[in-house]
C-alpha atoms as a PDB file:
ATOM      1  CA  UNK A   1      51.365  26.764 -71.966  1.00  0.00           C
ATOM      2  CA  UNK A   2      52.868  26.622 -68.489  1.00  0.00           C
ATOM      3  CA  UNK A   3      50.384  26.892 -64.944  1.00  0.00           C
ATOM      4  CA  UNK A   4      50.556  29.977 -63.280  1.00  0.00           C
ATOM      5  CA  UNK A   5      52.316  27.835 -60.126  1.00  0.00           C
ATOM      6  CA  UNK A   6      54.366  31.038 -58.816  1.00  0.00           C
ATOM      7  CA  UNK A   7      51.096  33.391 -57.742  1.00  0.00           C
ATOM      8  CA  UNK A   8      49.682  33.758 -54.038  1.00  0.00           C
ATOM      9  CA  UNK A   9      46.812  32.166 -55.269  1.00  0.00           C
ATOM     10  CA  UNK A  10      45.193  28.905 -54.034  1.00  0.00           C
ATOM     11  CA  UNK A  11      42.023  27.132 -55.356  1.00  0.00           C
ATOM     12  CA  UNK A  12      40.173  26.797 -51.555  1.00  0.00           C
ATOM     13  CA  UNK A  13      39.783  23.061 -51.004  1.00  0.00           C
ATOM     14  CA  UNK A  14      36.360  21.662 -51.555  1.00  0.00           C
ATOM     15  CA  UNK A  15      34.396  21.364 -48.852  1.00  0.00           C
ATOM     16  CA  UNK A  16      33.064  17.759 -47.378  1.00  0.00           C
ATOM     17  CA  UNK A  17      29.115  17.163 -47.176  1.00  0.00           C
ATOM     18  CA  UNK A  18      29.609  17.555 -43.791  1.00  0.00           C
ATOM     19  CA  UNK A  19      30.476  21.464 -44.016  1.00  0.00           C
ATOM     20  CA  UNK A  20      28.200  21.678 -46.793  1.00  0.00           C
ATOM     21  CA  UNK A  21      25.454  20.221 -44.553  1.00  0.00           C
ATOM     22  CA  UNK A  22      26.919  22.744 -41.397  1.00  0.00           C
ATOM     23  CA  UNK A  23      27.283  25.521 -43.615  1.00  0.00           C
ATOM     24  CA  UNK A  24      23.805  24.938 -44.392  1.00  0.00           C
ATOM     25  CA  UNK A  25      22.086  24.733 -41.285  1.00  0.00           C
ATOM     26  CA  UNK A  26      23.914  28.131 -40.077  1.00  0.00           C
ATOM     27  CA  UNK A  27      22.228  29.782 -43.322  1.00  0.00           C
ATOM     28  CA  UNK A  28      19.264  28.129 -42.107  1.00  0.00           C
ATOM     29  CA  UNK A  29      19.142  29.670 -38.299  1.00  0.00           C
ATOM     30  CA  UNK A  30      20.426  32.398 -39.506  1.00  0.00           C
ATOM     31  CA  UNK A  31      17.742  33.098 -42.346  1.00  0.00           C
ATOM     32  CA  UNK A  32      15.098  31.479 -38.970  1.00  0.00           C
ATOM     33  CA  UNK A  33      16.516  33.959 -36.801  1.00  0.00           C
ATOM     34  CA  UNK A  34      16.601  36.836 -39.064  1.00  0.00           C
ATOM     35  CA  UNK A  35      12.568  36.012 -40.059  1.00  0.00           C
ATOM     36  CA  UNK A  36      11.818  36.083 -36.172  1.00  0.00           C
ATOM     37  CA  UNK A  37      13.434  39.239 -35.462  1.00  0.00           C
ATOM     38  CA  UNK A  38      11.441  40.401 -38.508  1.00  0.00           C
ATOM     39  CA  UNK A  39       8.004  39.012 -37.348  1.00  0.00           C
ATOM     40  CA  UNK A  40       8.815  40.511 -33.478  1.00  0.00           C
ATOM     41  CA  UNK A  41       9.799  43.619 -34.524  1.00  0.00           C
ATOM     42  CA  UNK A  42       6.495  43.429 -36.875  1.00  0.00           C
ATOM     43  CA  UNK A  43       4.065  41.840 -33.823  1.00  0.00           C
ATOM     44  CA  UNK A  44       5.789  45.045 -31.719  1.00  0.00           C
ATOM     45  CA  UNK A  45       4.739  47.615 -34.618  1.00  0.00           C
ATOM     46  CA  UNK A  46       1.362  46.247 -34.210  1.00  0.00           C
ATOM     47  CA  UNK A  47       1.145  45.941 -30.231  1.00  0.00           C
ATOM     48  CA  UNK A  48       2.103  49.716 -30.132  1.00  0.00           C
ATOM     49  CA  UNK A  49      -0.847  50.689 -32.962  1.00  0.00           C
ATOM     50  CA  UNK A  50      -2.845  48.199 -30.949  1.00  0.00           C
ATOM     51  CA  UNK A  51      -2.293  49.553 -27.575  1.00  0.00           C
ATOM     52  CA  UNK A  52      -2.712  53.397 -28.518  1.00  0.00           C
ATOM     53  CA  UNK A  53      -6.368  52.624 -30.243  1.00  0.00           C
ATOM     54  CA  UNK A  54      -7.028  50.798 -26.847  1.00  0.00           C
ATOM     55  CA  UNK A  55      -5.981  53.904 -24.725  1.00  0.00           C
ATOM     56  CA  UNK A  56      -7.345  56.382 -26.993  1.00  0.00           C
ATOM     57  CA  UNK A  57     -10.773  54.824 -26.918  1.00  0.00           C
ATOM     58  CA  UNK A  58     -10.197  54.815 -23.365  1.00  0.00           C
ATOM     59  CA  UNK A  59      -9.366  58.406 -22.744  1.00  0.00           C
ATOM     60  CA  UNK A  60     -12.556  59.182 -24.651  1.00  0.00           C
ATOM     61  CA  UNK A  61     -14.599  56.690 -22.638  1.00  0.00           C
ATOM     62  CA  UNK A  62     -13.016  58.119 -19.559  1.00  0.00           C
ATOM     63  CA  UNK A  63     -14.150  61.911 -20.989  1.00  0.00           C
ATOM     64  CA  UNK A  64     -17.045  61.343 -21.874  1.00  0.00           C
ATOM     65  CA  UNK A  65     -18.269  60.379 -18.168  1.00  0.00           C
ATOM     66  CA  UNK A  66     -16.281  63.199 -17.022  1.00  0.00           C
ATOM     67  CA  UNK A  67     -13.754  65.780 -18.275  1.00  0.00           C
ATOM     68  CA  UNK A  68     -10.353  64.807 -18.006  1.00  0.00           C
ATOM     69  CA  UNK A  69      -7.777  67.632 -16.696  1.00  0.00           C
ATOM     70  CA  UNK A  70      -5.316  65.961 -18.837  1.00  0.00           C
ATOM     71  CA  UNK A  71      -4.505  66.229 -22.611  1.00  0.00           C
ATOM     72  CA  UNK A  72      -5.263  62.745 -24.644  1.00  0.00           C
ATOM     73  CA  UNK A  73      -0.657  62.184 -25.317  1.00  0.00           C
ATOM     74  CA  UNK A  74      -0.206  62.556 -21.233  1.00  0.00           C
ATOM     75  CA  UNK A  75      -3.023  60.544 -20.611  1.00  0.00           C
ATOM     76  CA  UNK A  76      -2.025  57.709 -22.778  1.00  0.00           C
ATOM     77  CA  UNK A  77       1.498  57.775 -21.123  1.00  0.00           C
ATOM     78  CA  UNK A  78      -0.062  57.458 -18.208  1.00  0.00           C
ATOM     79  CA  UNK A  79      -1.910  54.295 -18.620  1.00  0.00           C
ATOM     80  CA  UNK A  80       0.602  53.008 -21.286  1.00  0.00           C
ATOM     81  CA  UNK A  81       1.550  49.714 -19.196  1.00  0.00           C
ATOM     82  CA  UNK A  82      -1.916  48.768 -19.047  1.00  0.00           C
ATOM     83  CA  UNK A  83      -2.751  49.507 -23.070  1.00  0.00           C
ATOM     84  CA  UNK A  84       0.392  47.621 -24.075  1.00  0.00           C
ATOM     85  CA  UNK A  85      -0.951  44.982 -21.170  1.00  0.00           C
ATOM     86  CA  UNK A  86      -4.688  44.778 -23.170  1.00  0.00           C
ATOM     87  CA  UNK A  87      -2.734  45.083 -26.672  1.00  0.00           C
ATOM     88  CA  UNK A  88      -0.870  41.786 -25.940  1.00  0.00           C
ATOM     89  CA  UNK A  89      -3.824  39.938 -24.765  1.00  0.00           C
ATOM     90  CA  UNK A  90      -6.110  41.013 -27.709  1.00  0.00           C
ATOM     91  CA  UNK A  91      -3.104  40.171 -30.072  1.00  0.00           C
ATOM     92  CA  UNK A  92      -2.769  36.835 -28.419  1.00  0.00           C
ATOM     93  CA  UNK A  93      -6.713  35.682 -28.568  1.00  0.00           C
ATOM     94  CA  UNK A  94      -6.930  37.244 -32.281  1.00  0.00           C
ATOM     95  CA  UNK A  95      -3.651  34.552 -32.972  1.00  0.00           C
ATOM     96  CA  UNK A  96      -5.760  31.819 -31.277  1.00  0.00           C
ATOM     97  CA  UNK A  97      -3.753  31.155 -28.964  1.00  0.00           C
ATOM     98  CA  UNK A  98      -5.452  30.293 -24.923  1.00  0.00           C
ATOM     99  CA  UNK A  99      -6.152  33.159 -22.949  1.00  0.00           C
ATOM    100  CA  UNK A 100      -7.196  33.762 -19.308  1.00  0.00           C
ATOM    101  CA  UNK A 101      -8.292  36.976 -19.236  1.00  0.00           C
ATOM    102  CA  UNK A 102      -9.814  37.536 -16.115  1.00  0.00           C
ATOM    103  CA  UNK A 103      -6.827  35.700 -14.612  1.00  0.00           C
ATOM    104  CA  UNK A 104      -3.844  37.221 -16.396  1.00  0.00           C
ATOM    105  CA  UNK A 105      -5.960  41.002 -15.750  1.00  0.00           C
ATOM    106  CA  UNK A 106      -5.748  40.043 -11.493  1.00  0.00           C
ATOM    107  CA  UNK A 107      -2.035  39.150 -12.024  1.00  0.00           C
ATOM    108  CA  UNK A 108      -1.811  42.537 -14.016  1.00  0.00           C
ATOM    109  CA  UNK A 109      -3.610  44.289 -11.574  1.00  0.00           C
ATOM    110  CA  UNK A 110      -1.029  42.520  -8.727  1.00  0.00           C
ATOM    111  CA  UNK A 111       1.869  43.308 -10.797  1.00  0.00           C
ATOM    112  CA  UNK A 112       0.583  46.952 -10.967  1.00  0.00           C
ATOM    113  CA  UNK A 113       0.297  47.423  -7.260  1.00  0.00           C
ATOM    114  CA  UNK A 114       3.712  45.797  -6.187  1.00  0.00           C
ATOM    115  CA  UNK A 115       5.253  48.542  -8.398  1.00  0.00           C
ATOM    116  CA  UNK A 116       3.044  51.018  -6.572  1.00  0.00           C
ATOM    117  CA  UNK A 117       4.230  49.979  -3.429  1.00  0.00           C
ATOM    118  CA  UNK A 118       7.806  49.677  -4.000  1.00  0.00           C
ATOM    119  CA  UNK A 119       8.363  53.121  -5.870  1.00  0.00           C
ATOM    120  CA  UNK A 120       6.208  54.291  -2.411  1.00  0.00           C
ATOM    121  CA  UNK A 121       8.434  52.886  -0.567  1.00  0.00           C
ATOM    122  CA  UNK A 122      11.594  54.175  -2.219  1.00  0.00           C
ATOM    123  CA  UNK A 123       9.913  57.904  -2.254  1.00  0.00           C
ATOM    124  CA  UNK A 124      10.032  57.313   1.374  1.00  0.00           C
ATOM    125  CA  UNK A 125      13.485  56.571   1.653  1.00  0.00           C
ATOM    126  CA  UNK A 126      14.772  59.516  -0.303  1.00  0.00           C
ATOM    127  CA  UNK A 127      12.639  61.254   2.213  1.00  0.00           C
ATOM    128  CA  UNK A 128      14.226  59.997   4.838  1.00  0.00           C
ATOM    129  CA  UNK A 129      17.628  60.454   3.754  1.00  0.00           C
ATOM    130  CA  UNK A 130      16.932  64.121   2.870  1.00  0.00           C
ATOM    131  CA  UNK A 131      18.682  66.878   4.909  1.00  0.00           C
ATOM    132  CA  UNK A 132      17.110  69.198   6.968  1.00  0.00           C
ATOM    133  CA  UNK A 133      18.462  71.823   4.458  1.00  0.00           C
ATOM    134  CA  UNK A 134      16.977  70.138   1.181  1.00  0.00           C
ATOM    135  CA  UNK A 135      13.610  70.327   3.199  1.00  0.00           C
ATOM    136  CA  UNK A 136      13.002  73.882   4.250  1.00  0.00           C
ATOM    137  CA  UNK A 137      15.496  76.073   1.930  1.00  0.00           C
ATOM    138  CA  UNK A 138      17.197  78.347   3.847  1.00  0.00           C
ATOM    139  CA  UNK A 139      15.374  81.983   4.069  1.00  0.00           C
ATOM    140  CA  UNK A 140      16.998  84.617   1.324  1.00  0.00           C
ATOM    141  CA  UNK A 141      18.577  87.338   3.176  1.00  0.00           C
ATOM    142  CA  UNK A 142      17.330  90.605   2.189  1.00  0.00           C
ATOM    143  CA  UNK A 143      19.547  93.125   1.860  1.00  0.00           C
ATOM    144  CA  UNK A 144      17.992  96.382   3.513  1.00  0.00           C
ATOM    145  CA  UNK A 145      19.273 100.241   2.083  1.00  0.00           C
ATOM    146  CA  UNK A 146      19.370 102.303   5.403  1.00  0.00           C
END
């Protein structure tokens, strides 16, 4: 019987070693890239379990010296840089990779007081640029029934 040369359709041509090879490699990164996005979003999952342990065990530490006027959730909000900061180094040392505690803690520390200073410094800016008005409120008029 006759081939069906009148359809739309077209057998795709074959494709060289070359796009084989290409076609390949892109499966490749993308399979690479889709496991690293997998293991960060994993290493993430475990810095955030990490880094509340380390600030709950802090809050307690912290409470048991003195009482805290704060609940344990706002205090761990509070400090949250510096868990996720202690979370990441503990994570790193328990991978085996080098770490300079004492060193990367003073550069932590640094970091820490730069941002300090700067959202200081912007409070005093808005200050500054604050009306008279915005300041002292106008006094409510009171109406009087004589």
């Amino acid at each position: 019987h006759r081939q069906n040369q009148n359809s739309g359709w077209e057998k795709a041509p074959e494709q060289t070693d070359e796009q084989k090879a290409a076609t390949a490699k892109t499966k490749e990164e993308q399979i690479l890239l889709k496991r690293q996005k997998r293991e960060e979003a994993e290493k993430q999952t475990e810095l955030k379990a990490m880094a509340t342990q380390w600030a709950k065990r802090e809050y307690l530490r912290k409470n048991l010296k003195r009482r805290i006027p704060i609940k344990e959730d706002e205090f761990i909000e509070i400090i949250w840089d510096r868990a996720m900061f202690e979370a990441d180094l503990k994570y790193r040392t328990m991978q085996g990779q080098a770490v300079s505690e004492s060193e990367e803690r003073q550069q932590f520390r640094d970091a820490q007081e730069a941002k300090k200073k700067d959202a200081y410094k912007q409070e005093q800016e808005r200050w500054k640029k604050m009306e008279y008005q915005e300041l002292e409120p106008p006094e409510e008029k009171t109406i009087s029934w004589n």
